[in-house]
Protein backbone atom coordinates (compact mmCIF):
# COMPACT_ATOMS: atom_id res chain seq x y z
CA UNK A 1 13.47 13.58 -8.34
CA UNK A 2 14.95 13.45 -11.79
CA UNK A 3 12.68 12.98 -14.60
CA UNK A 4 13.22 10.22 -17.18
CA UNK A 5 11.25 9.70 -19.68
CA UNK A 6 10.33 6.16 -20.70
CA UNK A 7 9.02 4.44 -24.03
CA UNK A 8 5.37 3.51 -23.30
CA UNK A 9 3.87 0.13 -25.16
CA UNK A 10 0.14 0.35 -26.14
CA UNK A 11 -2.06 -1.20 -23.70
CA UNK A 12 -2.26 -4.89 -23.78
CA UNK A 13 -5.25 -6.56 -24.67
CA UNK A 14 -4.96 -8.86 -22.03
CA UNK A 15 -4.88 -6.03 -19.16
CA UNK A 16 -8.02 -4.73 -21.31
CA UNK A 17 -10.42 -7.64 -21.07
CA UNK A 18 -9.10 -7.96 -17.18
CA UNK A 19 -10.19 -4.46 -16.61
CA UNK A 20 -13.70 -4.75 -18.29
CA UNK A 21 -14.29 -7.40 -16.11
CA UNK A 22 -14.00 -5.74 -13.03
CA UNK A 23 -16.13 -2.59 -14.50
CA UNK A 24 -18.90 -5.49 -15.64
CA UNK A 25 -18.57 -7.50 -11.87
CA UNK A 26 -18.69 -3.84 -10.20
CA UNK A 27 -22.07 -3.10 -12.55
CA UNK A 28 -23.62 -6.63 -11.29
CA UNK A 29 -22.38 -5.29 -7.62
CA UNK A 30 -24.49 -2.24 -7.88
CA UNK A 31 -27.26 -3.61 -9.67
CA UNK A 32 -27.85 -6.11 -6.56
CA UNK A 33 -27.64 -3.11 -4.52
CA UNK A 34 -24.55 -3.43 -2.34
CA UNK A 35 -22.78 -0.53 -3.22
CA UNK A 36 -26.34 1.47 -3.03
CA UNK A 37 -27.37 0.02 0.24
CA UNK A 38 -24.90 2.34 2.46
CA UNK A 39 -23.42 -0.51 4.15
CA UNK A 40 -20.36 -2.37 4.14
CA UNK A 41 -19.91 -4.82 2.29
CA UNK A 42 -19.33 -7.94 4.50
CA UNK A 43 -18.10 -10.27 1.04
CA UNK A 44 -15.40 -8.57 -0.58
CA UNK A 45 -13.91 -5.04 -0.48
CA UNK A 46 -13.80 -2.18 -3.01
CA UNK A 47 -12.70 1.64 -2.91
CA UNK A 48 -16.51 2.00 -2.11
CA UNK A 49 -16.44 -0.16 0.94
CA UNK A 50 -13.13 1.93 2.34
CA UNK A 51 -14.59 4.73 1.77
CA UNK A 52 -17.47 3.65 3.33
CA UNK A 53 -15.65 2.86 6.45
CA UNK A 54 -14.94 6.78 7.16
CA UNK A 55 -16.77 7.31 10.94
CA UNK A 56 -18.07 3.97 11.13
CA UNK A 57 -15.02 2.00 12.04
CA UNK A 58 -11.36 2.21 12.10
CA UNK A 59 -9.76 0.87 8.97
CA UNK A 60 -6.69 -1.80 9.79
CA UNK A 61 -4.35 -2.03 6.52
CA UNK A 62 -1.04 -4.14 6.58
CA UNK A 63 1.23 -4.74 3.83
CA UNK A 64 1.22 -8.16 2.30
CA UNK A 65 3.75 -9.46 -0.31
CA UNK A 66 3.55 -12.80 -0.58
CA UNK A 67 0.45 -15.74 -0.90
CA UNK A 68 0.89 -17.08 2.87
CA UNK A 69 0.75 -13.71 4.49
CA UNK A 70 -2.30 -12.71 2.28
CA UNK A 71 -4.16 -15.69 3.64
CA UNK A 72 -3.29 -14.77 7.25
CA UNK A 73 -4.41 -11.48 6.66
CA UNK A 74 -7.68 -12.52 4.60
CA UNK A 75 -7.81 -14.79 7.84
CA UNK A 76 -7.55 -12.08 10.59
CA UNK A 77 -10.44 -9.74 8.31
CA UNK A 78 -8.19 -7.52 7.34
CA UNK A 79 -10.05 -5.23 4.55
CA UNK A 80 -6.96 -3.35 3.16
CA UNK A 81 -3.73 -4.90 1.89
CA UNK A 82 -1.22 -3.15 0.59
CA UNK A 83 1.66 -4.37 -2.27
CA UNK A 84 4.13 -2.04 -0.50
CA UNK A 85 7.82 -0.75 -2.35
CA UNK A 86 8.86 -1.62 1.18
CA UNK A 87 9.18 -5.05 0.48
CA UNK A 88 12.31 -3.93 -1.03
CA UNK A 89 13.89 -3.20 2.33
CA UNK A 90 12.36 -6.16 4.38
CA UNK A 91 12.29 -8.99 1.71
CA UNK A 92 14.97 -8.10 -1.10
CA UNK A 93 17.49 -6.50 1.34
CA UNK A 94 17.83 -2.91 -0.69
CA UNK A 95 18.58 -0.32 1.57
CA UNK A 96 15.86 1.54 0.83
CA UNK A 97 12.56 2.05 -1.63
CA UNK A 98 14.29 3.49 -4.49
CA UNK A 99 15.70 0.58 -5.91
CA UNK A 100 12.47 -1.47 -6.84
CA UNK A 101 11.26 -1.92 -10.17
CA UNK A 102 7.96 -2.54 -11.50
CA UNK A 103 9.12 -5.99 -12.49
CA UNK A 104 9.54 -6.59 -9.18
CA UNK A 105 6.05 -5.22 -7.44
CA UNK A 106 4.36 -7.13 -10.25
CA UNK A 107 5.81 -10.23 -9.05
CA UNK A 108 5.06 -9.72 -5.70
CA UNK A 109 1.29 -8.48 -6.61
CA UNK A 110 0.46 -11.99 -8.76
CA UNK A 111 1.48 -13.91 -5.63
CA UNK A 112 -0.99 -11.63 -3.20
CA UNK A 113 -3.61 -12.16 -5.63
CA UNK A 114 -3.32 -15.40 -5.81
CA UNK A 115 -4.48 -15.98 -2.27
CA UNK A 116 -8.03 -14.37 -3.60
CA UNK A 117 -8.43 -12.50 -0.12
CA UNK A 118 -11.36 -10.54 0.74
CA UNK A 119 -9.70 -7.12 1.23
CA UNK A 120 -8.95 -4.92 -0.99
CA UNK A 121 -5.48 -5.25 -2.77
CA UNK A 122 -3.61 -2.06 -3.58
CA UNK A 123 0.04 -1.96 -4.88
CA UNK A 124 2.75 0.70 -5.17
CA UNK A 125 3.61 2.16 -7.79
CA UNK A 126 7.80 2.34 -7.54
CA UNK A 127 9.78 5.35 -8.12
CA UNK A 128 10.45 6.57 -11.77
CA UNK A 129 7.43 4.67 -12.99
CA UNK A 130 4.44 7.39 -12.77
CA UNK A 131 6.62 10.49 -13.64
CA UNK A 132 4.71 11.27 -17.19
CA UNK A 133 0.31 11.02 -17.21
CA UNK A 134 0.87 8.36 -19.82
CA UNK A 135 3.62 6.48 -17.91
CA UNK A 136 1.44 6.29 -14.71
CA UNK A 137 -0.86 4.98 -16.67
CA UNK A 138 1.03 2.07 -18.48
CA UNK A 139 2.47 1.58 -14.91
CA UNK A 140 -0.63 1.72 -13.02
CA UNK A 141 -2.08 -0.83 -15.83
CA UNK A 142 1.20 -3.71 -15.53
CA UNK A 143 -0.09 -3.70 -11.78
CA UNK A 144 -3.91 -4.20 -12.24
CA UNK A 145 -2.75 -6.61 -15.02
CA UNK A 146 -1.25 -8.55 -12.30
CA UNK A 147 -3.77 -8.52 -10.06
CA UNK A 148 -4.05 -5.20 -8.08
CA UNK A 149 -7.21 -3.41 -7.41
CA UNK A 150 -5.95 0.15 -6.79
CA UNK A 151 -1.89 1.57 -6.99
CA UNK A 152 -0.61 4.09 -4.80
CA UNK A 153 1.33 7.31 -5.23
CA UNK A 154 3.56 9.42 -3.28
CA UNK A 155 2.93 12.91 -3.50
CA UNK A 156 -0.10 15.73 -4.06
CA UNK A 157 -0.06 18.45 -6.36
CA UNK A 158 3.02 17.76 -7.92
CA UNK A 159 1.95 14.56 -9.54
CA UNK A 160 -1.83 15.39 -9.99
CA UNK A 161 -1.46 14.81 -13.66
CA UNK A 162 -0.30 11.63 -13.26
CA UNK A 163 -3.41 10.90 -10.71
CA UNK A 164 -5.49 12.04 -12.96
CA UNK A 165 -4.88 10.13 -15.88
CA UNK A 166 -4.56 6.90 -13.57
CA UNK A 167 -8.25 7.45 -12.58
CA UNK A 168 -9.58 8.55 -16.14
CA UNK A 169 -8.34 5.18 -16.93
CA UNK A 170 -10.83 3.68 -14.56
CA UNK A 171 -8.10 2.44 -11.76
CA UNK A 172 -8.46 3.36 -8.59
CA UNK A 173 -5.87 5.48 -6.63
CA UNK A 174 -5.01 5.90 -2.63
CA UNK A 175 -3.04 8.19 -2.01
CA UNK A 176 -0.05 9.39 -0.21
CA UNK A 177 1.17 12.27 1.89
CA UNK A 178 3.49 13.29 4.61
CA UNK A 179 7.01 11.75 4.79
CA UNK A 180 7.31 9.93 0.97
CA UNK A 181 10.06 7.07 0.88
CA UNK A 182 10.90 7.67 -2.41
CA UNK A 183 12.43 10.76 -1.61
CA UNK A 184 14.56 9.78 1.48
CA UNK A 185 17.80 10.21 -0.97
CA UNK A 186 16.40 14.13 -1.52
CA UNK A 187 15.80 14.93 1.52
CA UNK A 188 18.81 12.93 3.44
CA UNK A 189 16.44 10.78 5.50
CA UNK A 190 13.12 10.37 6.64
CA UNK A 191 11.43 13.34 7.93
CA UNK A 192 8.59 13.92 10.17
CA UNK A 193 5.96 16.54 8.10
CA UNK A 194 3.72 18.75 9.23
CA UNK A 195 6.23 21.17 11.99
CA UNK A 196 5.46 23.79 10.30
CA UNK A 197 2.92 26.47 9.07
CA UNK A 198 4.23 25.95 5.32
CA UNK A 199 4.35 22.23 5.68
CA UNK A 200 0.83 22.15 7.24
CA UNK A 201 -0.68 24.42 4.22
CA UNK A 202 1.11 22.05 1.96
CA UNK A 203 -0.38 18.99 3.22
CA UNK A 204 -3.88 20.24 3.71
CA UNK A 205 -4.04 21.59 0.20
CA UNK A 206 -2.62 18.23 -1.56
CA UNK A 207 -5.13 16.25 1.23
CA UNK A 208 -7.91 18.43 -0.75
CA UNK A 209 -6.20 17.91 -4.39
CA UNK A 210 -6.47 14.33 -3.79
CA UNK A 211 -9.96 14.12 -2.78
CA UNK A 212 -10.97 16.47 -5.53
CA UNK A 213 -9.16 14.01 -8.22
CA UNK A 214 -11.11 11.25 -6.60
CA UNK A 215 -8.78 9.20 -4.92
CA UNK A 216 -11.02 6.73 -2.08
CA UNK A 217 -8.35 7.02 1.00
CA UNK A 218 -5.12 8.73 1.70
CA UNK A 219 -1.81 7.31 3.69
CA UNK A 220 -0.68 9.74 6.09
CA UNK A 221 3.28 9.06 6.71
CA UNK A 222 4.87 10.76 10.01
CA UNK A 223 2.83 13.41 9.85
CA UNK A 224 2.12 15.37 13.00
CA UNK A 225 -0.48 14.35 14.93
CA UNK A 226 -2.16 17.40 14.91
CA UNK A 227 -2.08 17.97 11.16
CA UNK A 228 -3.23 14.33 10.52
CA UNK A 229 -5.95 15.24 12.63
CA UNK A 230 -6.72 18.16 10.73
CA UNK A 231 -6.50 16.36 7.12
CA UNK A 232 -8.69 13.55 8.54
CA UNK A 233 -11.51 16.42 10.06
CA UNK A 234 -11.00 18.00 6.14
CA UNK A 235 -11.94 15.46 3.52
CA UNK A 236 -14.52 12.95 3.50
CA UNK A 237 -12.74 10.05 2.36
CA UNK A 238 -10.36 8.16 4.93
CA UNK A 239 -7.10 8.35 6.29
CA UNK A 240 -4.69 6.12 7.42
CA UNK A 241 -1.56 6.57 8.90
CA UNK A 242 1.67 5.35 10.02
CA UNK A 243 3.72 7.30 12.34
CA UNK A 244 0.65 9.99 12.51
CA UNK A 245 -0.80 9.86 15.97
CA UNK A 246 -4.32 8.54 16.41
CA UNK A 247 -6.99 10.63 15.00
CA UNK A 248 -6.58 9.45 11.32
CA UNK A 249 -9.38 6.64 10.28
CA UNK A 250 -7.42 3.91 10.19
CA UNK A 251 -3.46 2.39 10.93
CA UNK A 252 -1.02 0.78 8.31
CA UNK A 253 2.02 -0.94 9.37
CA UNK A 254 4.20 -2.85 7.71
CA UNK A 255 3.45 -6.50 8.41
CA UNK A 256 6.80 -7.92 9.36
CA UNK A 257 7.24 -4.50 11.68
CA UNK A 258 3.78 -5.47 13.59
CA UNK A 259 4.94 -9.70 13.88
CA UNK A 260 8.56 -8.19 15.01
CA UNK A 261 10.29 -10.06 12.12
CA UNK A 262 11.82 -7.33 9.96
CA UNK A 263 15.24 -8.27 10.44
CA UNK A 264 17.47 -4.85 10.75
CA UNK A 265 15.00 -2.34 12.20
CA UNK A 266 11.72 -1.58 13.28
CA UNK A 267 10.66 1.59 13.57
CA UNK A 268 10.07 4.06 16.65
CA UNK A 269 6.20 3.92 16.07
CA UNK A 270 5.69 0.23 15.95
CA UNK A 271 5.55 -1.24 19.57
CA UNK A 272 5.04 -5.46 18.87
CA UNK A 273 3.98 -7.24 21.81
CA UNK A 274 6.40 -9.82 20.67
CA UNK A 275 9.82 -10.03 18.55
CA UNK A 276 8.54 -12.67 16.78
CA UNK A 277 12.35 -13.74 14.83
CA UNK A 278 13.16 -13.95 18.42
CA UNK A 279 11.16 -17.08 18.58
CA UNK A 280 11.30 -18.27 14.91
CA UNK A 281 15.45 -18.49 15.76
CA UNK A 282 14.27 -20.58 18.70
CA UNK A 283 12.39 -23.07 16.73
CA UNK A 284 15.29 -23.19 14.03
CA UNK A 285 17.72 -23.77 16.78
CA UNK A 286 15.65 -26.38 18.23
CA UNK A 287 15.37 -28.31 15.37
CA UNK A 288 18.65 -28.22 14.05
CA UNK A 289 19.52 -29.81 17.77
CA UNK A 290 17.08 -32.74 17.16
CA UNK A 291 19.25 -33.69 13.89
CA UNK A 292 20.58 -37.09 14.63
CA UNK A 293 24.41 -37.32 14.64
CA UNK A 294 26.27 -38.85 12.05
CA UNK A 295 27.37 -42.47 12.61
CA UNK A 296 29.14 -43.09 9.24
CA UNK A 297 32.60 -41.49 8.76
CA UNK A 298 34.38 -40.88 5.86
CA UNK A 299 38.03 -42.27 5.33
């Protein structure tokens, strides 16, 4: 990835007095005792609460990007939603991740937040937008400013800095290892990780960088089974994959590759009981035949 470096405003005050009201509703959180209690929280999901859900009970995060699929997902329980850069590929039709801006996820984040769900909303941070410590954070700061909880990375030790600095400025981070979107132009296409002994050291020891740093829960992206296994047994803060067998803590899918809508392509790993555009055509074309048929004519 080439680096650019990028003029960085001071913070807005704004994002500020957002921020130090999540630290102050977090304080009144602990002070009741949820977070000190050891259980999950049943009301409304924090880092805590994932991290909470390591051994107890599998973790089920979907990708959400606008305010009718957060309700459905608020409505099915589900405690992790995810802002994904793939919404550039299955709503704004780029042929892959690297051409979404930050404009864009912060669009997309105001109208998940919007729905007020109950799970936990994290968001993306797009390419070229965390490549300096002080540009992650400015970055990381337009997101929670428009309503995210947490932003994601791709990468480990390579952009530890930059996770560092995101989480001295008191914003959560997941994380994310294994095969990293971003770089599908770099590496010519997406990659399974983990096939060999130097990928598998790699992994383990950014798996352990992360969780060191202090991010609460780590993506696993096609990542062999067996490794993802053996990041999951390693740390003690949850994983959740795609693509990465079934020993990590949790799933994430993108949404519209779970309903069967995403209209191209859905992936290898994602088996939907139904193709649900397959039925949403039906309806269209069923309703466009109950049209009544023009009487007038035009001379």
């Amino acid at each position: 990835m080439v680096l650019v470096r990028h003029t960085v405003a001071r913070p807005e005050a704004r994002w500020l007095t957002s921020h130090r009201l999540c630290l102050a509703e977090f304080a009144l959180e602990r002070k009741r005792g949820k977070e000190d209690s050891g259980e999950v929280s049943e009301a409304r999901e924090t880092p805590k609460t994932i991290r909470q859900r390591k051994g107890r009970e599998p973790i089920a995060a979907l990708t959400a990007y606008d305010y009718p699929m957060a309700r459905l997902l608020d409505d099915a329980g589900v405690p992790l939603l995810l802002v994904g850069d793939s919404l550039g590929m299955v709503i704004l039709g780029y042929p892959d991740t690297t051409h979404v801006t930050l404009d864009e996820m912060a669009h997309h984040v105001r109208a998940v937040a919007r729905a007020k769900p109950r799970g936990l909303v994290a968001a993306d941070l797009p390419i070229k937008t965390y490549e300096t410590a002080t540009q992650a954070v400015e970055s990381a700061k337009r997101l929670v400013d428009a309503g995210a909880e947490a932003v994601k990375a791709e990468g480990g030790r390579p952009i530890l800095p930059q996770i560092e600095a995101i989480l001295a400025a008191g914003i959560p981070v997941l994380g994310h290892l294994g095969m990293l979107p971003q770089h599908v132009l770099d590496e010519g296409g997406y990659r399974i990780k983990g096939r060999d002994e130097a990928q598998r050291k790699a992994l383990l020891a950014d798996a352990r960088a992360l969780r060191q740093a202090g991010a609460f829960c780590i993506v696993l992206e096609l990542v062999t089974p067996a490794v993802a296994g053996e990041i999951t047994r390693l740390v003690d803060i949850p994983t959740v994959g795609i693509g990465s067998g079934d020993e990590c803590d949790g799933q994430i899918l993108v949404t519209t590759d779970l309903l069967g809508t995403s209209p191209d392509f859905i992936p290898k790993h994602i088996q939907p009981d139904e193709l649900l555009r397959d039925r949403m055509v039906g309806i269209i074309r069923a309703w466009r035949e109950t049209l009544p048929e023009t009487s007038a004519t035009h001379e």
